[in-house]
Protein backbone atom coordinates (compact mmCIF):
# COMPACT_ATOMS: atom_id res chain seq x y z
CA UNK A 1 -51.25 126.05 -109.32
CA UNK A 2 -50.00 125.88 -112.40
CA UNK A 3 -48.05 122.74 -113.91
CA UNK A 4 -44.27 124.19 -113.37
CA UNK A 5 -45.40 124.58 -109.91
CA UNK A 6 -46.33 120.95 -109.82
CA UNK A 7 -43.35 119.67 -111.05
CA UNK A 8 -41.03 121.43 -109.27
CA UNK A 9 -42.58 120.17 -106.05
CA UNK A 10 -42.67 116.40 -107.33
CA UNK A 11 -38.73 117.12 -107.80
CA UNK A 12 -38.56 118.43 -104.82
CA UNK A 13 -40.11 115.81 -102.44
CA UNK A 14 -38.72 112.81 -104.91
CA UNK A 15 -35.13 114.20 -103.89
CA UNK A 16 -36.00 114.50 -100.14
CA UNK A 17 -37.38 110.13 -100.49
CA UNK A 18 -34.18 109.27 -102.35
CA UNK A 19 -32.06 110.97 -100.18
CA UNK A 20 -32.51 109.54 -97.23
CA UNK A 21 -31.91 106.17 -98.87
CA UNK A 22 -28.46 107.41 -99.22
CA UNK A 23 -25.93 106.05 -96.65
CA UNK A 24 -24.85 108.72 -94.20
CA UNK A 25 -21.45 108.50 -92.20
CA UNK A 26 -22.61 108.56 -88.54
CA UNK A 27 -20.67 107.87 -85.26
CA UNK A 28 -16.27 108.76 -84.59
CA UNK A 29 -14.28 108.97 -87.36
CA UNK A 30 -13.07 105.28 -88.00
CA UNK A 31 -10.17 104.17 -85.14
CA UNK A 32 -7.47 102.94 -88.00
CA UNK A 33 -7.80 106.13 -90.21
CA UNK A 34 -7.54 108.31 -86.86
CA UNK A 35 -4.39 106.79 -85.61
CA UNK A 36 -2.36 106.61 -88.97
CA UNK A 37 -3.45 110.78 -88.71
CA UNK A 38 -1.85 111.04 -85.09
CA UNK A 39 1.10 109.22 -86.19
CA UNK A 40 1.41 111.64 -88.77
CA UNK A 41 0.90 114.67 -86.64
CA UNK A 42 3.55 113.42 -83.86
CA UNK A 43 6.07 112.61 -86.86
CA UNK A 44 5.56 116.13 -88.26
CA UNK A 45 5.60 117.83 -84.52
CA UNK A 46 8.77 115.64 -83.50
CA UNK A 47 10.44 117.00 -86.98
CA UNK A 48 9.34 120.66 -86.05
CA UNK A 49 10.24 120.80 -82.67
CA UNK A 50 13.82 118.58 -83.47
CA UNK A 51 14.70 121.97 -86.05
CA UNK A 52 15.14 123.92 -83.31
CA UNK A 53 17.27 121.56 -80.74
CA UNK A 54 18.83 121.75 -78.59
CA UNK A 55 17.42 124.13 -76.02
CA UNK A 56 18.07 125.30 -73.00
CA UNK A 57 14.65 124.60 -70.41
CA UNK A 58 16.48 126.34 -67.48
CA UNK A 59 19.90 126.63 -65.51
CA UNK A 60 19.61 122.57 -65.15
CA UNK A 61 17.35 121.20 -68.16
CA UNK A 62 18.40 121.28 -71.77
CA UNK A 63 15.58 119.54 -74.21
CA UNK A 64 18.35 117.81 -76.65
CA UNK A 65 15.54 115.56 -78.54
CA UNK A 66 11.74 115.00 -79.83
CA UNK A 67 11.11 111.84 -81.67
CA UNK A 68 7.80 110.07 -82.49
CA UNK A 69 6.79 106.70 -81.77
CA UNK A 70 3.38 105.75 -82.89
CA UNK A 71 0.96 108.05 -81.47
CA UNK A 72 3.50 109.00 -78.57
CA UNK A 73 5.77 112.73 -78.46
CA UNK A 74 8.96 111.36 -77.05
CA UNK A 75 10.59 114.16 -75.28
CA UNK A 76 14.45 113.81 -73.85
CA UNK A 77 16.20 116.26 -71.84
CA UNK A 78 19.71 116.31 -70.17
CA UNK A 79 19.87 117.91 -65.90
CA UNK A 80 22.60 118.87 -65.19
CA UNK A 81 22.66 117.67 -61.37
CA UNK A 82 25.66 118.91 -60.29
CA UNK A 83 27.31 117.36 -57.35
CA UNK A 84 23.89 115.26 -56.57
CA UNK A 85 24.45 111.85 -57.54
CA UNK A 86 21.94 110.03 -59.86
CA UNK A 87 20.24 107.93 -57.07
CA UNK A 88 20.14 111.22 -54.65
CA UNK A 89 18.04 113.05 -57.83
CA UNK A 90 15.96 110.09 -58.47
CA UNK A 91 15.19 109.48 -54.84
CA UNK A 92 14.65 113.19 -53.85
CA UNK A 93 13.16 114.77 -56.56
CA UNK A 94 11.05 111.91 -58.56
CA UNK A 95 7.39 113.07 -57.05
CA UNK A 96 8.18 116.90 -57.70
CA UNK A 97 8.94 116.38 -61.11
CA UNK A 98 6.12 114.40 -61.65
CA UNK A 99 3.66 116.22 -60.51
CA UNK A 100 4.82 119.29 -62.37
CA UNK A 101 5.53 117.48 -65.42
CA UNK A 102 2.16 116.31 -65.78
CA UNK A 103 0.30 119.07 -64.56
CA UNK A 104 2.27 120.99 -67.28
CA UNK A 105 1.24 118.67 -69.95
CA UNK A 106 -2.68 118.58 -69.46
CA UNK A 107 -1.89 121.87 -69.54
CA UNK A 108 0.02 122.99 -72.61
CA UNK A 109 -1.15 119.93 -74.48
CA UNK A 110 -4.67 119.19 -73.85
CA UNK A 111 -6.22 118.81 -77.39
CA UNK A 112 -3.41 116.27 -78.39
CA UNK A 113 -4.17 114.49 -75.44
CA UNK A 114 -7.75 114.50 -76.44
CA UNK A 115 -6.95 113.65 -79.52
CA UNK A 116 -5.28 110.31 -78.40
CA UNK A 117 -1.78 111.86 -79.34
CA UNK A 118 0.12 111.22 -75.82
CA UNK A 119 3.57 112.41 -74.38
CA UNK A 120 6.62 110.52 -72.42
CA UNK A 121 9.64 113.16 -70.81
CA UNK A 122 12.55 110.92 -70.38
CA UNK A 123 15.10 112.72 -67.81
CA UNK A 124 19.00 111.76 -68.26
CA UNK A 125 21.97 112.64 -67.06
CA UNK A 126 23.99 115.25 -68.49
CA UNK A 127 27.12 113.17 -66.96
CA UNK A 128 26.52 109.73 -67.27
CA UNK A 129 23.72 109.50 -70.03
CA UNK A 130 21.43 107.57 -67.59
CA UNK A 131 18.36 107.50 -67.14
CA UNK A 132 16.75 109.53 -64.08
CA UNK A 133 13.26 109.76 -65.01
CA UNK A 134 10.36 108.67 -67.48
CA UNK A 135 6.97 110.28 -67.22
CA UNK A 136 4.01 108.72 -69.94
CA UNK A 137 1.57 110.94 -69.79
CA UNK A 138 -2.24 110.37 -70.82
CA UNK A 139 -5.21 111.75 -70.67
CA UNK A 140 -6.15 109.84 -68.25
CA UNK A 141 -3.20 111.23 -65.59
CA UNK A 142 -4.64 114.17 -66.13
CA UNK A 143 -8.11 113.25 -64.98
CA UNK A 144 -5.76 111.89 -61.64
CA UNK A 145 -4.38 115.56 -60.75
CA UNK A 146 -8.14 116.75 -60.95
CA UNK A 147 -8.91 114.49 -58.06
């Protein structure tokens, strides 16, 4: 071996020692810097989504806003319900809805609810601006409909 050889490997092995006194970032990304970046990411989807508003769902549903709050996608859409009263809509159709708005949501929006970025549909009335229904979902009601 010749003395470049020799050196090079004394370099070599003296950078592997010192390196691994070096601190290395290990475990989740830290909790505070992750939520401030799913605030920012519902903010920014709210504002996207909100560009385009309103829109008709179906024959009943129009989505007329998308806010943010926190880490939380607040959706709001009108029904029309027609000749049903408000407590007749609440009282029949309250489990349906459910169901199929959370089964839609672990659906279309799994990785934000992975990502601890979580959703709440709020249901009013096209007539009377009140409130019919409020669905929070989390990752964890998704984990429920699996059962």
């Amino acid at each position: 071996m010749n003395i470049k050889s020799i050196f090079l490997i004394i370099v070599f092995f003296t950078q592997i020692i010192h390196a691994s006194d070096l601190p290395q970032r290990t475990g989740d990304f830290p909790d505070k810097e992750m939520q401030a970046q799913n605030k920012e990411i519902a903010k920014l989807v709210a504002e996207e989504i909100s560009s385009t508003l309103p829109q008709t769902v179906d024959r009943y549903t129009t989505l007329v806003s998308v806010a943010s709050k926190d880490t939380t996608l607040i959706y709001t859409f009108e029904i029309n319900t027609g000749a049903k009263s408000d407590a007749t809509v609440q009282k029949e159709d309250h489990s349906r809805m459910k169901r199929a708005v959370t089964i839609g949501i672990c659906q279309s929006s799994e990785k934000f609810l992975q990502a601890g970025i979580y959703t709440s549909y709020l249901y009013v009335s096209a007539t009377t601006k009140a409130l019919l229904f409020q669905f929070d979902i989390t990752q964890e009601n998704c984990l429920e409909i699996d059962n």
